[in-house]
PDB file of N, CA and C in Angstrom:
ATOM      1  N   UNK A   1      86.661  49.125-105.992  1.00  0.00           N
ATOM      2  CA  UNK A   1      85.980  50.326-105.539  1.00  0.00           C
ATOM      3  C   UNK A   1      86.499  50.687-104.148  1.00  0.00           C
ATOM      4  N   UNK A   2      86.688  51.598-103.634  1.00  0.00           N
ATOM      5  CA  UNK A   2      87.492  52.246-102.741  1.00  0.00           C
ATOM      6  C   UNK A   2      86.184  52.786-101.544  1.00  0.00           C
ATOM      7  N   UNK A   3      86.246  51.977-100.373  1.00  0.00           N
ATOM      8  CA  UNK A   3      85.135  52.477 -99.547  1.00  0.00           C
ATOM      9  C   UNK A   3      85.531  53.555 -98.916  1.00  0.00           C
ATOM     10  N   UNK A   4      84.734  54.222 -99.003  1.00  0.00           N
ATOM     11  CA  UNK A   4      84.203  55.415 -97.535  1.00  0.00           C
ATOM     12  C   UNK A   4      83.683  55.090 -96.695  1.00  0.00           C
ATOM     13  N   UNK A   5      84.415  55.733 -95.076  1.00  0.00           N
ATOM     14  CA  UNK A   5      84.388  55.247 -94.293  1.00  0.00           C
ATOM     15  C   UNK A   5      83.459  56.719 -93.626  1.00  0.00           C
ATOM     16  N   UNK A   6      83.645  57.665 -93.863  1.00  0.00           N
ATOM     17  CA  UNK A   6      82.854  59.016 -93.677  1.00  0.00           C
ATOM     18  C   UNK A   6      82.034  59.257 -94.690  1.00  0.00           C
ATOM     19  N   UNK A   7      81.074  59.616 -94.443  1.00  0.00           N
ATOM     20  CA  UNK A   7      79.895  60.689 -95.310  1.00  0.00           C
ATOM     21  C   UNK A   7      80.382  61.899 -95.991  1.00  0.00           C
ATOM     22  N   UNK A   8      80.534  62.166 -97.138  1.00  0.00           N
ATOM     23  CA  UNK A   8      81.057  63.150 -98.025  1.00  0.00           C
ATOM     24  C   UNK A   8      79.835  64.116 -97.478  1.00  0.00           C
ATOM     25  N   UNK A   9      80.524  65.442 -97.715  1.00  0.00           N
ATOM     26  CA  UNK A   9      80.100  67.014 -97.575  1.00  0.00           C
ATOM     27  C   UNK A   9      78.990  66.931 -98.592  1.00  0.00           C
ATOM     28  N   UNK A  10      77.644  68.140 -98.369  1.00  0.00           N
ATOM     29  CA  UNK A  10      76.899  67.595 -98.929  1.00  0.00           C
ATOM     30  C   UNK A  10      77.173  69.203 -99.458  1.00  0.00           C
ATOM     31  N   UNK A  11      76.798  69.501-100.956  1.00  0.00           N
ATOM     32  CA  UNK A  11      77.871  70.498-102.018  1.00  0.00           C
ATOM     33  C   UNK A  11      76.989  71.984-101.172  1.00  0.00           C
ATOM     34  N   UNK A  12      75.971  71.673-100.786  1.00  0.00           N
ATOM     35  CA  UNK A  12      75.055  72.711 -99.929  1.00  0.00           C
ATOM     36  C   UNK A  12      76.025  73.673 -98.808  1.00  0.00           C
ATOM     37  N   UNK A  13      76.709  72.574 -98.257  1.00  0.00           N
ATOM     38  CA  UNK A  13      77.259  73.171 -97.249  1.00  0.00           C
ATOM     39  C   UNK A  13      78.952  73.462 -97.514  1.00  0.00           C
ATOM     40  N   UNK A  14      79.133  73.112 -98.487  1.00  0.00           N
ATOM     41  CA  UNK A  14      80.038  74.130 -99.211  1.00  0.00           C
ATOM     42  C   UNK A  14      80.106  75.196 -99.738  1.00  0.00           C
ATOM     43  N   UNK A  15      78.706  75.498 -99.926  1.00  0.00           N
ATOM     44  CA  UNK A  15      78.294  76.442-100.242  1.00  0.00           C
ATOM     45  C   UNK A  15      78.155  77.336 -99.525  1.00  0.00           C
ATOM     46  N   UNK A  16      77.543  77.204 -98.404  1.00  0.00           N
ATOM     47  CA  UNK A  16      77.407  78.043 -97.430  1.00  0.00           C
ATOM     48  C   UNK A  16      78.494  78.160 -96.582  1.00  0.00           C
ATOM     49  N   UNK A  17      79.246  77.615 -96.443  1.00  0.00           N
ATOM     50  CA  UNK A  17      80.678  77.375 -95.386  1.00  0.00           C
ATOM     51  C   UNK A  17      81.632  78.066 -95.839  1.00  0.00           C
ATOM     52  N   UNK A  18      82.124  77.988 -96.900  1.00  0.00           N
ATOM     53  CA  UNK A  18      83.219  78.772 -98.295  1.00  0.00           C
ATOM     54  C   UNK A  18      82.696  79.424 -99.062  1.00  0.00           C
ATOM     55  N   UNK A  19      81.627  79.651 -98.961  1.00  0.00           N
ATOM     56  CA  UNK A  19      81.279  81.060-100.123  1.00  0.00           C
ATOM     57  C   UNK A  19      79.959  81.970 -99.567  1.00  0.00           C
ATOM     58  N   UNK A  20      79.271  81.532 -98.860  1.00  0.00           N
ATOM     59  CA  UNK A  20      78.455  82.676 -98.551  1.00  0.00           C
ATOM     60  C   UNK A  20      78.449  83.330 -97.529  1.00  0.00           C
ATOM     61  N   UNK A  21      79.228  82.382 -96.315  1.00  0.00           N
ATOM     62  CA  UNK A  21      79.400  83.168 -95.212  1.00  0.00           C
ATOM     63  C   UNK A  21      81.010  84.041 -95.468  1.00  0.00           C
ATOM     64  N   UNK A  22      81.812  83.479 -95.894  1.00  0.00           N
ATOM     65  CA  UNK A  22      82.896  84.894 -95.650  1.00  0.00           C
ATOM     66  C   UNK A  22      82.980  86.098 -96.959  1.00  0.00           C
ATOM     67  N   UNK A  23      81.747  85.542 -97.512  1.00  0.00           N
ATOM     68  CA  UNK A  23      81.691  86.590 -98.561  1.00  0.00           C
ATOM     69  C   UNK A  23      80.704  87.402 -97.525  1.00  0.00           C
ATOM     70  N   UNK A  24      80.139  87.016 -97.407  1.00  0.00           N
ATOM     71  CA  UNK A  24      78.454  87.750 -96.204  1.00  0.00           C
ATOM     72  C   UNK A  24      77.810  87.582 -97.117  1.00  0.00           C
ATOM     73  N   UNK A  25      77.373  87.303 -97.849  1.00  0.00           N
ATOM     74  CA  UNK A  25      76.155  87.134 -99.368  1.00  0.00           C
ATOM     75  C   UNK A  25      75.290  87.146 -98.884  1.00  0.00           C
ATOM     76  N   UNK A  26      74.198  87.022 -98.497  1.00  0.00           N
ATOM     77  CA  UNK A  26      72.508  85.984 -97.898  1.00  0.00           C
ATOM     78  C   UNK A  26      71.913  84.990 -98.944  1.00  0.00           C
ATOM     79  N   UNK A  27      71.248  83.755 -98.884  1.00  0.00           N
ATOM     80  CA  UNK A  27      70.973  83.021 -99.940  1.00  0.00           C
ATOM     81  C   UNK A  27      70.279  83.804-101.121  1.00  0.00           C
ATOM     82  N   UNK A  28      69.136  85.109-100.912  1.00  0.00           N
ATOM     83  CA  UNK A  28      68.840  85.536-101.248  1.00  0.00           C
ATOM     84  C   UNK A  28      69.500  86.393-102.222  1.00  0.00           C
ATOM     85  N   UNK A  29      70.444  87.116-102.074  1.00  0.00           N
ATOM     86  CA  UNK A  29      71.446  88.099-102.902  1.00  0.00           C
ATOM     87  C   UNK A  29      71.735  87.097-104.066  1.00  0.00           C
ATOM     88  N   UNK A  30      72.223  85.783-103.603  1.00  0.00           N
ATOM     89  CA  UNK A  30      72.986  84.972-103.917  1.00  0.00           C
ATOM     90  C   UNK A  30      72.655  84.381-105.041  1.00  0.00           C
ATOM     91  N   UNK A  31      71.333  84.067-104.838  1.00  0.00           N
ATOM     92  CA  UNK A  31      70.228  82.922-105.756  1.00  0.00           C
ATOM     93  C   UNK A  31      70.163  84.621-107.535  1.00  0.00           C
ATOM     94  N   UNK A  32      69.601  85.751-106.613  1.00  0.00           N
ATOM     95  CA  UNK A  32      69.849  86.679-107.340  1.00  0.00           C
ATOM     96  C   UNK A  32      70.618  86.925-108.108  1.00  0.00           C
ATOM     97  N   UNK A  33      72.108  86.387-107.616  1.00  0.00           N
ATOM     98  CA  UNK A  33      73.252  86.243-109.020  1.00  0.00           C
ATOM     99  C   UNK A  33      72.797  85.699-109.480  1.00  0.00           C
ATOM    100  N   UNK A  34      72.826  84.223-109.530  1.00  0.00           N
ATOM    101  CA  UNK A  34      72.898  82.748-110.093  1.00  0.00           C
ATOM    102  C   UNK A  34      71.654  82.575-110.954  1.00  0.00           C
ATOM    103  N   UNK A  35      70.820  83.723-110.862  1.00  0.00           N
ATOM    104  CA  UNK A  35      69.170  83.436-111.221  1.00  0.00           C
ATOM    105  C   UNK A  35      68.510  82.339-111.257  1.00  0.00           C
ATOM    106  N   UNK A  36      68.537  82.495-110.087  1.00  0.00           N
ATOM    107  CA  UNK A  36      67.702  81.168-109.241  1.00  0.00           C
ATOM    108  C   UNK A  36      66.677  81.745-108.100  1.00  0.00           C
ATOM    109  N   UNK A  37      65.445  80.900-108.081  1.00  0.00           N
ATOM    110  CA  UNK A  37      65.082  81.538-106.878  1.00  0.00           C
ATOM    111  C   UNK A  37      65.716  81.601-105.279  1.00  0.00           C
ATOM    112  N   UNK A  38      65.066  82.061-104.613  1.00  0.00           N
ATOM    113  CA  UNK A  38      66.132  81.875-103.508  1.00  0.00           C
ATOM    114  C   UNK A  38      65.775  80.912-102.424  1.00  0.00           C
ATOM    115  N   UNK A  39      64.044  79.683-103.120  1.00  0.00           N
ATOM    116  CA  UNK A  39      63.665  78.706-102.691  1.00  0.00           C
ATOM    117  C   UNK A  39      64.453  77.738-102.850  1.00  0.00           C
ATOM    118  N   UNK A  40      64.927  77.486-104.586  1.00  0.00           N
ATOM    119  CA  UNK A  40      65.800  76.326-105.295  1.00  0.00           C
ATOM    120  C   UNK A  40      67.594  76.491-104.259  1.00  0.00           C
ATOM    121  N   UNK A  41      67.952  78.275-104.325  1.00  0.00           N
ATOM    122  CA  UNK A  41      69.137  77.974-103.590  1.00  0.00           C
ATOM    123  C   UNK A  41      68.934  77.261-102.074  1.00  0.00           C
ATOM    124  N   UNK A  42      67.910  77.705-101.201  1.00  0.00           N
ATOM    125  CA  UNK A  42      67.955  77.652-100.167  1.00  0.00           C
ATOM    126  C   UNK A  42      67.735  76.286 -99.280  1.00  0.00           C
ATOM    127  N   UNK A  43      67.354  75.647-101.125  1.00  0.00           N
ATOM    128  CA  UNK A  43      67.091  73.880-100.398  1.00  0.00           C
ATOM    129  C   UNK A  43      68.263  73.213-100.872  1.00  0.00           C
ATOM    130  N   UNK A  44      69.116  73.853-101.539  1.00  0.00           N
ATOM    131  CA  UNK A  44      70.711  73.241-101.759  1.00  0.00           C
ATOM    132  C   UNK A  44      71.319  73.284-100.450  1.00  0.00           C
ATOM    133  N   UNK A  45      71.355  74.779-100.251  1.00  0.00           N
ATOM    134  CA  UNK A  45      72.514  75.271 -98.835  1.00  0.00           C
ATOM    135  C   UNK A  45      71.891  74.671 -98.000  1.00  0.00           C
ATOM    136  N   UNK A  46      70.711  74.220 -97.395  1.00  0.00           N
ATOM    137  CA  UNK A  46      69.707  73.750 -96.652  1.00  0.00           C
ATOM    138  C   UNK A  46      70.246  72.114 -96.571  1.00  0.00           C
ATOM    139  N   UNK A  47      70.827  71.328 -97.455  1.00  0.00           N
ATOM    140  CA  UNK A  47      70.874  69.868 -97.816  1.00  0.00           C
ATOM    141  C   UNK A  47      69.626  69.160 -97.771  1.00  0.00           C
ATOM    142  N   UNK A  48      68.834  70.270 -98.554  1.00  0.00           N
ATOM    143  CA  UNK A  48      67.776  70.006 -98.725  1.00  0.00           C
ATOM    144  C   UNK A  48      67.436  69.005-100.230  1.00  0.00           C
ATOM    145  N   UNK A  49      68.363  69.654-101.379  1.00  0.00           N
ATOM    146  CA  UNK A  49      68.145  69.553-102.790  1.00  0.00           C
ATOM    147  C   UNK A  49      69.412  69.536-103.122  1.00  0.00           C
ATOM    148  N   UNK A  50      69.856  69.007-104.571  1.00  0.00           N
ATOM    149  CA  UNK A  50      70.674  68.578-104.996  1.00  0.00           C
ATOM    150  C   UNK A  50      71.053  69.176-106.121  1.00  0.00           C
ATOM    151  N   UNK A  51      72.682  69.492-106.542  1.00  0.00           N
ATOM    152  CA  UNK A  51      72.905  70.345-107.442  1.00  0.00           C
ATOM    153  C   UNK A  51      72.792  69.782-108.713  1.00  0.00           C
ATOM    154  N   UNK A  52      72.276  70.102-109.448  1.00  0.00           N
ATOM    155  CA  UNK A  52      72.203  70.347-110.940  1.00  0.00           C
ATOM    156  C   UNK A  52      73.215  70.495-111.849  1.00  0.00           C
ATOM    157  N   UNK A  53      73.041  69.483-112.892  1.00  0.00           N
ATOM    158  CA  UNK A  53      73.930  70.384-113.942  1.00  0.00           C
ATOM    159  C   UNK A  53      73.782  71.760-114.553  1.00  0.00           C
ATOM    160  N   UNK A  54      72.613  72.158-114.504  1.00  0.00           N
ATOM    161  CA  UNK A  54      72.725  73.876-114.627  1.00  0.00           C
ATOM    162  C   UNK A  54      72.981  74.455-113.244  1.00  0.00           C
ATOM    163  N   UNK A  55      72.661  74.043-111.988  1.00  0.00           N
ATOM    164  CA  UNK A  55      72.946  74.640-110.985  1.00  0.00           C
ATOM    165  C   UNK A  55      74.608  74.885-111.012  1.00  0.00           C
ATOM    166  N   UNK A  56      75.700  73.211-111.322  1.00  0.00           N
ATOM    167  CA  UNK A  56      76.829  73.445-111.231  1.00  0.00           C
ATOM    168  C   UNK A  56      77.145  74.705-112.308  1.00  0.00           C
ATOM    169  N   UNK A  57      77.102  74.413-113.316  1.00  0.00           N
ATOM    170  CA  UNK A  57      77.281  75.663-114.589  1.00  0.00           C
ATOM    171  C   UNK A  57      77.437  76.954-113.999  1.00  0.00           C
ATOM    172  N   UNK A  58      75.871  77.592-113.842  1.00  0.00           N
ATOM    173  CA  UNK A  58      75.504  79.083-112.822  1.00  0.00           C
ATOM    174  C   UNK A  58      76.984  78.954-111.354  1.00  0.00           C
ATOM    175  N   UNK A  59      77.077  77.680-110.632  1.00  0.00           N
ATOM    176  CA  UNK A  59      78.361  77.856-109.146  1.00  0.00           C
ATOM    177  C   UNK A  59      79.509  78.103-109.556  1.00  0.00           C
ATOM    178  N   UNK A  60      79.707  77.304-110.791  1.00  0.00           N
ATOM    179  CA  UNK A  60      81.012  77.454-111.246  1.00  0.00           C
ATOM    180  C   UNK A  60      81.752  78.820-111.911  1.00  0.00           C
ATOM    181  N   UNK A  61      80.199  79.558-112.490  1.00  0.00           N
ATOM    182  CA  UNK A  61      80.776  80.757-113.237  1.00  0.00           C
ATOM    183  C   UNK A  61      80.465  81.825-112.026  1.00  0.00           C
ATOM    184  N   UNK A  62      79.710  81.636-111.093  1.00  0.00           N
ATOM    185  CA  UNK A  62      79.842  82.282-110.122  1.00  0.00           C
ATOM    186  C   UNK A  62      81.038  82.381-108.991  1.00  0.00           C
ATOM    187  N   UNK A  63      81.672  81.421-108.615  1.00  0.00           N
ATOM    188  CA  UNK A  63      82.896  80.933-107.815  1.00  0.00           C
ATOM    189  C   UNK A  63      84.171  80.646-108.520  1.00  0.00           C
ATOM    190  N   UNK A  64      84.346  81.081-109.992  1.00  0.00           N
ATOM    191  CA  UNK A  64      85.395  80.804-110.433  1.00  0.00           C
ATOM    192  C   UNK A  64      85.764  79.421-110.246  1.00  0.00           C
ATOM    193  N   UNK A  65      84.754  78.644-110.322  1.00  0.00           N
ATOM    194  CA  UNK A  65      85.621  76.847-110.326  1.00  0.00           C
ATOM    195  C   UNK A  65      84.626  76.088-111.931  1.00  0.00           C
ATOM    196  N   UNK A  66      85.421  75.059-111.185  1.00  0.00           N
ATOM    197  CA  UNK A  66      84.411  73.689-112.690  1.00  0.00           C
ATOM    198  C   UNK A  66      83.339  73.650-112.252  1.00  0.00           C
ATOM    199  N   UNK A  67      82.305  73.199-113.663  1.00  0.00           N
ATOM    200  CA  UNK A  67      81.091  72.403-113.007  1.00  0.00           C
ATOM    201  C   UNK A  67      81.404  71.302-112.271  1.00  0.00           C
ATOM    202  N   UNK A  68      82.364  70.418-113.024  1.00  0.00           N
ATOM    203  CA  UNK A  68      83.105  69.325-112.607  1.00  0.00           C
ATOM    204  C   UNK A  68      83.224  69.420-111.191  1.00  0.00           C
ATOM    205  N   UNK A  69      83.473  70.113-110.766  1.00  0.00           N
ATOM    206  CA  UNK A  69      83.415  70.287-108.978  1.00  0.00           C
ATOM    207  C   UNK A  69      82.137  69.837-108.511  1.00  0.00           C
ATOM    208  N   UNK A  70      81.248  71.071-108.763  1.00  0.00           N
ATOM    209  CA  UNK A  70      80.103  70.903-107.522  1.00  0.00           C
ATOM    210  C   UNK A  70      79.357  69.237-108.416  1.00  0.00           C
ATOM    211  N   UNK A  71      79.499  68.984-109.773  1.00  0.00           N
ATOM    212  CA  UNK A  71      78.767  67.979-109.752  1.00  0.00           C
ATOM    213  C   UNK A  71      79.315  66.701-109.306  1.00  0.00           C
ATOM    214  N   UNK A  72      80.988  66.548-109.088  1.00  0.00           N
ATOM    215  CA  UNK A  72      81.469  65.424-108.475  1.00  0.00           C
ATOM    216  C   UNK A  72      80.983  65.649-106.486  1.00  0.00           C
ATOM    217  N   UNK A  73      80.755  66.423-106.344  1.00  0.00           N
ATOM    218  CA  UNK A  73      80.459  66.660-104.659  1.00  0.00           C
ATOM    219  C   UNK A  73      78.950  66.201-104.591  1.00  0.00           C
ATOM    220  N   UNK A  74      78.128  66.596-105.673  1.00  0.00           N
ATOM    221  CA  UNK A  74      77.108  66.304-105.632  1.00  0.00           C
ATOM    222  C   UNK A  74      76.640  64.610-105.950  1.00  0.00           C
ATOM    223  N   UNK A  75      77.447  63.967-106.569  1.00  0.00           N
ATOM    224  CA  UNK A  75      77.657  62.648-106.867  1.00  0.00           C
ATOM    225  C   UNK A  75      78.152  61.619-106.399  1.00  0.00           C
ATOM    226  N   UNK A  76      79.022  61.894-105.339  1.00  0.00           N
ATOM    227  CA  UNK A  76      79.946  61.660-103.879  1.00  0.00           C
ATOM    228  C   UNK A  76      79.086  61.359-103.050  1.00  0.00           C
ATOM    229  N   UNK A  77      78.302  62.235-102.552  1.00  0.00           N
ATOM    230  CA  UNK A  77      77.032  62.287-101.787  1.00  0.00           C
ATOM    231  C   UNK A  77      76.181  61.761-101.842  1.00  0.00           C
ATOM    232  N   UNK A  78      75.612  61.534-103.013  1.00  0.00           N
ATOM    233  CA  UNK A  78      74.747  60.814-103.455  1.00  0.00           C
ATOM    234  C   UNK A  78      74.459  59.561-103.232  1.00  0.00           C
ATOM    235  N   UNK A  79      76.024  59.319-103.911  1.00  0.00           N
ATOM    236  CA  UNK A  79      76.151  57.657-104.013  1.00  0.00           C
ATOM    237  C   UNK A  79      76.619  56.839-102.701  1.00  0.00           C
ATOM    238  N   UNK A  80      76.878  57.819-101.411  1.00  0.00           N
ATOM    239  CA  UNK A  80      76.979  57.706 -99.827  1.00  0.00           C
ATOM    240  C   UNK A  80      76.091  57.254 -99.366  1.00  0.00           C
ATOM    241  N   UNK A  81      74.719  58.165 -99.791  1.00  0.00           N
ATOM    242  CA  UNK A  81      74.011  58.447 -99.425  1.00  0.00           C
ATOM    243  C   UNK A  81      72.948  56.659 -99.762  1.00  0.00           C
ATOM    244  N   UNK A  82      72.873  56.574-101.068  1.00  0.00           N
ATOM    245  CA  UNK A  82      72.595  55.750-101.544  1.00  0.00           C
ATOM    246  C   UNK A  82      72.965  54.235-100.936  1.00  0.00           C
ATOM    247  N   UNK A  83      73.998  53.967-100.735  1.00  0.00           N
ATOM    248  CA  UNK A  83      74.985  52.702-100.272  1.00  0.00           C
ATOM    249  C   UNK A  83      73.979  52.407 -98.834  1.00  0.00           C
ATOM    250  N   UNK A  84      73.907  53.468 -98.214  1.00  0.00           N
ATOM    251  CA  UNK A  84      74.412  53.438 -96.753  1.00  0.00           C
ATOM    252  C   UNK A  84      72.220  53.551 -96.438  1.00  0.00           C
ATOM    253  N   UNK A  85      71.278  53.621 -97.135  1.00  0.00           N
ATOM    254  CA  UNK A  85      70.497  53.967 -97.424  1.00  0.00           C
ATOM    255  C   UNK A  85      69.781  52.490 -97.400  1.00  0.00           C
ATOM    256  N   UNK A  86      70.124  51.670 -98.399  1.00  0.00           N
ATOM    257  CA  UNK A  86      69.364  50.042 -98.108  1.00  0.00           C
ATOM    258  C   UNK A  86      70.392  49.360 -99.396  1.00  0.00           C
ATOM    259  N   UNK A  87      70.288  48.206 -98.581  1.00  0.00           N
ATOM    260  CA  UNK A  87      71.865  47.145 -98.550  1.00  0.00           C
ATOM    261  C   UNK A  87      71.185  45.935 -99.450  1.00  0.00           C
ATOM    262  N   UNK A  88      69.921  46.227-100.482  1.00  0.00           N
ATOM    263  CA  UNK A  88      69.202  45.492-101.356  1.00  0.00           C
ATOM    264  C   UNK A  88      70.346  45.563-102.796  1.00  0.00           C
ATOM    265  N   UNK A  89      71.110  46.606-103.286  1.00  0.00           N
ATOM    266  CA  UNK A  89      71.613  46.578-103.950  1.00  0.00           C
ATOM    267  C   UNK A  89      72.858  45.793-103.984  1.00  0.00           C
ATOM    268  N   UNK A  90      73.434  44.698-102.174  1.00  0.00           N
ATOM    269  CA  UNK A  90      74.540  43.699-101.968  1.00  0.00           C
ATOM    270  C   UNK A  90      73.800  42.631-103.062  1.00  0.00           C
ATOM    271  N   UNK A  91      72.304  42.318-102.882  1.00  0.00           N
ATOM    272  CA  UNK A  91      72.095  41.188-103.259  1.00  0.00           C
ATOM    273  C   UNK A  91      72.261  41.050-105.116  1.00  0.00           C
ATOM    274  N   UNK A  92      72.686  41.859-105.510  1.00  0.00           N
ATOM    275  CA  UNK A  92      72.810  41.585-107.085  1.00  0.00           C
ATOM    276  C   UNK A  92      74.101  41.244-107.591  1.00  0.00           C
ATOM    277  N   UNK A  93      74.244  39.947-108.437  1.00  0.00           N
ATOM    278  CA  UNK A  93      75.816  38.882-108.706  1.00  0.00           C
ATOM    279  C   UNK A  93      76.236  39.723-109.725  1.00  0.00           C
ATOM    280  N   UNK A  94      77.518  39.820-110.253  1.00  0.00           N
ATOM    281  CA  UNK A  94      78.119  40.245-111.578  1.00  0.00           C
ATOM    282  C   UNK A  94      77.605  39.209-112.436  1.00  0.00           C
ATOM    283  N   UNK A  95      77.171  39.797-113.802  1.00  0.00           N
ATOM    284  CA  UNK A  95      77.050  39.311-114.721  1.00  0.00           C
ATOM    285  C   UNK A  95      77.946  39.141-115.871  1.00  0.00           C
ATOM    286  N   UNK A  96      78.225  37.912-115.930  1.00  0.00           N
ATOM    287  CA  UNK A  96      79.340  36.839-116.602  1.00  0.00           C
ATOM    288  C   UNK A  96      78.209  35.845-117.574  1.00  0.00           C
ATOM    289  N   UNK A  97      79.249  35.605-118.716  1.00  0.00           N
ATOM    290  CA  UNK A  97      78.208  34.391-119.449  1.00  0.00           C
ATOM    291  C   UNK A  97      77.430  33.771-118.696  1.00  0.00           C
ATOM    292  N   UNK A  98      78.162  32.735-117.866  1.00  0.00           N
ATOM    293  CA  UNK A  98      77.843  31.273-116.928  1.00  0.00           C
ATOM    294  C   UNK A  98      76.301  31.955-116.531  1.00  0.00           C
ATOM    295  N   UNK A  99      76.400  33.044-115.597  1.00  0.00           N
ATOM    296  CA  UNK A  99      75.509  33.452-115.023  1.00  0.00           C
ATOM    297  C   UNK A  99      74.031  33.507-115.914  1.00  0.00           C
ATOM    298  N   UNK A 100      74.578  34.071-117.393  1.00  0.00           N
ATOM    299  CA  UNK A 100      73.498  34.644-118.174  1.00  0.00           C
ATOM    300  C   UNK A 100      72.390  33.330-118.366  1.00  0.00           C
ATOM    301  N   UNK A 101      73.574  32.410-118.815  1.00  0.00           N
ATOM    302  CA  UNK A 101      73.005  31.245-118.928  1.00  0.00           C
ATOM    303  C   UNK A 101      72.153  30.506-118.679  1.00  0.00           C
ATOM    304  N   UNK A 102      72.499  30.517-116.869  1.00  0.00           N
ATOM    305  CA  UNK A 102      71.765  30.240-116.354  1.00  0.00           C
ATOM    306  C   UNK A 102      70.657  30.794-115.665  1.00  0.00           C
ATOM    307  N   UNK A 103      70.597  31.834-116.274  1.00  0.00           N
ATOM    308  CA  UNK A 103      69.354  32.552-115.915  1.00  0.00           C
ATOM    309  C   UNK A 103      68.157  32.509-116.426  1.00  0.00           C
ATOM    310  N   UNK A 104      68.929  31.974-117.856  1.00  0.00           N
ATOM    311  CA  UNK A 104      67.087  31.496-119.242  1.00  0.00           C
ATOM    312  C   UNK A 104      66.830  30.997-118.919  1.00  0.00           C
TER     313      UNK A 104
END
């Protein structure tokens, strides 16, 4: 597994950084495409809330990209987020026979 040493972009502020500010959109207009409210957009762009697989669907056909995008950014993040969050998940061994074994 390949560590990160930086905190991945959180897909919110990609959002707002590359697409709503040099378009000028407002979250509001925006959510209005995507038919979304402009609470659900505004806690994405916010890094408030987290994208969706229907959220990616609605970004992608809105921005001309993959879902595959915003949901790998959103999953990046996550799992940053997660790691770096509580270090309870070091304490668990790979599971191998020997191990199983000795676990009955």
């Amino acid at each position: 597994m390949r560590k990160r040493t930086r905190q991945p972009v959180h897909p919110g502020r990609i959002i707002k950084e590359d697409h709503l500010e040099p378009l000028s959109i407002t979250t509001k207009d925006m959510a209005s495409i995507l038919g979304v409210s402009r609470k659900t957009l505004s806690k994405i762009v916010n890094e408030r809330g987290s994208v969706t697989p229907d959220m990616a669907l609605r970004l992608s056909r809105a921005f001309d990209t993959t879902p595959d995008l915003w949901l790998n950014l959103q999953k990046n993040y996550d799992l940053w987020q997660a790691e770096h969050a509580s270090k309870a998940w070091k304490s668990v061994r790979p599971v191998s026979p020997q191990t199983l074994h000795t676990q009955i």
